[in-house]
Every structure is written in C-alpha cells, then in structure tokens.
Protein backbone atom coordinates (compact mmCIF):
# COMPACT_ATOMS: atom_id res chain seq x y z
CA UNK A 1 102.44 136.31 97.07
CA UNK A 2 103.14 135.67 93.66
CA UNK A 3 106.47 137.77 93.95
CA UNK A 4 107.74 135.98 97.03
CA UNK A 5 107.50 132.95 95.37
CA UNK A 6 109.48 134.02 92.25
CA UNK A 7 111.85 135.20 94.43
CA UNK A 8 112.27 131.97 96.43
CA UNK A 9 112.51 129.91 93.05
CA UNK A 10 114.68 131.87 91.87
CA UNK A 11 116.95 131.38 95.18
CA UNK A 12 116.61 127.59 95.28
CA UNK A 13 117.34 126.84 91.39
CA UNK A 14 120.73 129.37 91.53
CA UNK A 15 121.60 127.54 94.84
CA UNK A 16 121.13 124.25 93.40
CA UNK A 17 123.32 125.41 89.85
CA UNK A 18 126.17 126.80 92.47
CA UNK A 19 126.13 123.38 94.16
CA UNK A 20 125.88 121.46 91.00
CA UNK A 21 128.48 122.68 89.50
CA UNK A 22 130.85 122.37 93.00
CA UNK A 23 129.73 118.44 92.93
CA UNK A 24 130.54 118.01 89.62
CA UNK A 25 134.09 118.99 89.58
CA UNK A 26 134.41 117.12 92.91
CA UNK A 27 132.79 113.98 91.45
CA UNK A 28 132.11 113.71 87.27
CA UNK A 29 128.91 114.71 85.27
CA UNK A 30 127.50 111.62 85.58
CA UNK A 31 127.53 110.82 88.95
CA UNK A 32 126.27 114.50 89.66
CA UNK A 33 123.56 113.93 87.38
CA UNK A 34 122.60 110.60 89.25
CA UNK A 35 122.65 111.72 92.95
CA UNK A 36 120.69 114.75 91.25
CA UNK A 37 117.65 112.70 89.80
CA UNK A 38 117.88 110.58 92.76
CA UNK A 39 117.34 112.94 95.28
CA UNK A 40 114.98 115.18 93.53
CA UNK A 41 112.61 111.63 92.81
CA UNK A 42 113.07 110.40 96.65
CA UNK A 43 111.53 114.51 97.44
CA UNK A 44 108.97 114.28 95.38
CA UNK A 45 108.27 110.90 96.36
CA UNK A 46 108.37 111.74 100.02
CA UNK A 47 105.82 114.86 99.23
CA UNK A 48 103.43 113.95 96.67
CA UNK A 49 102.48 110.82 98.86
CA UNK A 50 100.37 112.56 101.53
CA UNK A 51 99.09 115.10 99.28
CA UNK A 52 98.36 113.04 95.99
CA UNK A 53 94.49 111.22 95.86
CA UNK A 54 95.96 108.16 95.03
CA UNK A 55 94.46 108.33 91.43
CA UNK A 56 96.96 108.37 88.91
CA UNK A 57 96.78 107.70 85.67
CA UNK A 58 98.89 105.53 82.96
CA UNK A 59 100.25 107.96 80.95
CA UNK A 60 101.86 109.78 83.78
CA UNK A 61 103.06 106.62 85.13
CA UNK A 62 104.74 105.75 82.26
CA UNK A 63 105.87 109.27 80.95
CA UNK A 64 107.80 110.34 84.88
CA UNK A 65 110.13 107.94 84.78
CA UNK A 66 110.52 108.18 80.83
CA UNK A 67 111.57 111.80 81.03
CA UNK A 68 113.94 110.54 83.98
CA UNK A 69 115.86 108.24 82.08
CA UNK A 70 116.16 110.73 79.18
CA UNK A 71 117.11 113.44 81.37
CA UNK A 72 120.31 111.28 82.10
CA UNK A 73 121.20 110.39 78.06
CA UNK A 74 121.93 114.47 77.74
C-alpha cells in the first residue's frame, strides 16, 4: 500500500510541476502562484470539512494562513 501511494504522489506533484510551469509562461509567476494557493486552499477546504472534528486549535489557525501568505513573498 505504502508503494502505491508513493507512486501516486509522485504522479500528482510531477503533473502539477509540468502544468505549473505551462501556466506560468502562459500567465506570469505571480498569477500562477495565486490561482495555485487558491485552488489548493478551496481543496483542502472542500475536504477537511467533513472529515475534520471541528476542534481546531489557535496556533494552527493562525500559522495556515501565515505560511500561505509567505509562500507567495518567495
């Protein structure tokens, strides 16, 4: 189990570097890295909120969107 799910990161983060780097010669470095934390905070959103307890706790409410906004600075 542990090898098929190597293998399938290792297909979704070299297909998301291949389209990365088609979007940002279409569209700027910025932008890319925008749409990119966008979309990757509206999935996680849209998963975490039927699995998660509910019970989260200040310093990971503060520290997500923290590492965000840095994440963008680069």
């Amino acid at each position: 189990m542990g090898i098929l799910l190597g293998l399938a990161t290792a297909l979704c983060w070299g297909s998301a570097d291949l389209f990365a780097r088609f979007a940002t010669r279409r569209i700027g470095t910025f932008r890319t890295m925008l749409y990119m934390q966008m979309c990757g905070f509206c999935l996680l959103t849209l998963v975490m909120r039927p699995l998660g307890d509910g019970d989260i706790c200040s310093t990971a409410r503060a520290g997500g969107p923290g590492s965000g906004v840095s994440s963008l600075g680069c």
